[in-house]
Protein backbone atom coordinates (compact mmCIF):
# COMPACT_ATOMS: atom_id res chain seq x y z
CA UNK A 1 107.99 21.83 131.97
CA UNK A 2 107.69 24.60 129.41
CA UNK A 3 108.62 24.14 125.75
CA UNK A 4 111.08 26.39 124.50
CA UNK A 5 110.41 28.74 121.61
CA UNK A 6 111.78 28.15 118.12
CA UNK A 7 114.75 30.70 116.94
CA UNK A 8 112.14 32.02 114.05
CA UNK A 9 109.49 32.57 117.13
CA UNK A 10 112.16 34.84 119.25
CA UNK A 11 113.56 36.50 116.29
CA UNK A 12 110.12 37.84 115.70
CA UNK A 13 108.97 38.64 118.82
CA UNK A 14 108.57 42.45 119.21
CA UNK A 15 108.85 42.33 122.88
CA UNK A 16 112.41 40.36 122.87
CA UNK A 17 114.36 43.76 123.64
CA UNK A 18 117.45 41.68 121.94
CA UNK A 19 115.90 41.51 118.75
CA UNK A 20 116.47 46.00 118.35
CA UNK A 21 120.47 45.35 119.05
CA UNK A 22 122.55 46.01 116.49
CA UNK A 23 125.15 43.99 115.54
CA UNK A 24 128.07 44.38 113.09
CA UNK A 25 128.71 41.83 110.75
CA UNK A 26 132.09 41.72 108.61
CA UNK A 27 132.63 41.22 105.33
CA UNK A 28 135.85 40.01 103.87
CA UNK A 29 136.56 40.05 100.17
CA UNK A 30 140.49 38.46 100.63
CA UNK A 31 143.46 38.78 102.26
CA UNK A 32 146.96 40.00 101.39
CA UNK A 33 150.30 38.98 102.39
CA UNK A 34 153.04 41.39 101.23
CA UNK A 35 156.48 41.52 102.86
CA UNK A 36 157.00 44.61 104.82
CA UNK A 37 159.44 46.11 102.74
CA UNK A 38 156.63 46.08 99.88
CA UNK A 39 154.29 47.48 101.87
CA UNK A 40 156.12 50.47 103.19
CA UNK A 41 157.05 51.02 99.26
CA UNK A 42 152.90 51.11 98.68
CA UNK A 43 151.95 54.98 97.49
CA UNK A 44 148.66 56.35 95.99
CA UNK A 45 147.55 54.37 93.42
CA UNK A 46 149.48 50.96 94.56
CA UNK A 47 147.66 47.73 93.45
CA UNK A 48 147.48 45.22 96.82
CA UNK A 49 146.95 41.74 95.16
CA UNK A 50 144.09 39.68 97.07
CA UNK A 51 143.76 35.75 97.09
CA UNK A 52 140.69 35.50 95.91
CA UNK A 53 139.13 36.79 92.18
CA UNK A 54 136.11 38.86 91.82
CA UNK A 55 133.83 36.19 91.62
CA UNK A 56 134.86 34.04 94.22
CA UNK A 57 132.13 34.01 97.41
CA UNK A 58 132.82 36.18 100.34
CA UNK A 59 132.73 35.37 103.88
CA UNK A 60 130.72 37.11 106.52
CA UNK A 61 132.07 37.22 110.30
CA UNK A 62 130.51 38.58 114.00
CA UNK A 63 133.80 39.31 115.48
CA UNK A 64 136.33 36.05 114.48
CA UNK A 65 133.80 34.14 113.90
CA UNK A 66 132.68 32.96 110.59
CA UNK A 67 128.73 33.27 110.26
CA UNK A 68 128.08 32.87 106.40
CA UNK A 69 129.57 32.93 102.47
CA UNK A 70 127.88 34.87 99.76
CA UNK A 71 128.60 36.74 96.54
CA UNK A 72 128.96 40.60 95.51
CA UNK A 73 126.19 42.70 93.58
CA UNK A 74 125.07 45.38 92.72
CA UNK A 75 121.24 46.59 94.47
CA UNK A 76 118.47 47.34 91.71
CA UNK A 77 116.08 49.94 91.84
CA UNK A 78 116.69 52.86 93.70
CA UNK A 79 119.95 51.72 95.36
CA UNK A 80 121.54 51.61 92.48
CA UNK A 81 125.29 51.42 92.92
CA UNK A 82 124.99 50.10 96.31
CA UNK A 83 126.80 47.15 96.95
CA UNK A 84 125.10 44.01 98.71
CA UNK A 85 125.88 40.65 99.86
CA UNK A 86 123.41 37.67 98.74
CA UNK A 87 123.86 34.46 101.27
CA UNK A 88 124.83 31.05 99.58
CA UNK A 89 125.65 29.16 102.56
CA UNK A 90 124.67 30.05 106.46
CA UNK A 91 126.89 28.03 108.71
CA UNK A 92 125.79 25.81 111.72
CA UNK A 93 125.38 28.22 114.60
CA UNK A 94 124.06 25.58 116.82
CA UNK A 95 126.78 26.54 119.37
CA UNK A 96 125.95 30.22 119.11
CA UNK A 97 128.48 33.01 118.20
C-alpha cells in the first residue's frame, strides 16, 4: 500500500495543479452591533464603534470558517504603508476547511 505524502510535500509540489488556486482569505478586525435606527442616522464621517481595540489579534476566515489569529502592521521596506497580517496562532485544520 502506498504511503501518503505529507501536507508540506503536496504544498510544494509544482505539478499539484491545486497548489496555483487562489483562494480568498478574510480578515476581520471586529464587529458592530448598532440598532437600526442608529445606523440609518450614520452620515460621512460617523464613528462605528468595534468590539475589539487596536491591538487586540485579528482573525482570519476561508468562507465561515475560522483558519487563524494574528496582529496588524505595517510592511517595511518598499511596501511601506501596506498593511499585513503576522500569524500568532494557526488553528487545527485536521478536518479540512
Amino acid at each position: 500500500m502506498a504511503e501518503t505524502p505529507s501536507k508540506k510535500t503536496l504544498a510544494s509540489d509544482a505539478h499539484n495543479p491545486f497548489t496555483a488556486v487562489p483562494i480568498e482569505i478574510t480578515v476581520s478586525v471586529g464587529q458592530a452591533r448598532p440598532l437600526v435606527r442608529d445606523l440609518v442616522m450614520l452620515g460621512s464621517n460617523a464613528v462605528l464603534t468595534l468590539d475589539k481595540r487596536v491591538d487586540d489579534p485579528v482573525d482570519l476566515f476561508v468562507g465561515d470558517k475560522l483558519i487563524a489569529r494574528g496582529t496588524l502592521e505595517e510592511a517595511d521596506g518598499d511596501e511601506e504603508g501596506q498593511l499585513v497580517v503576522r500569524l500568532t496562532e494557526i488553528l487545527d485544520l485536521g478536518a479540512g476547511l
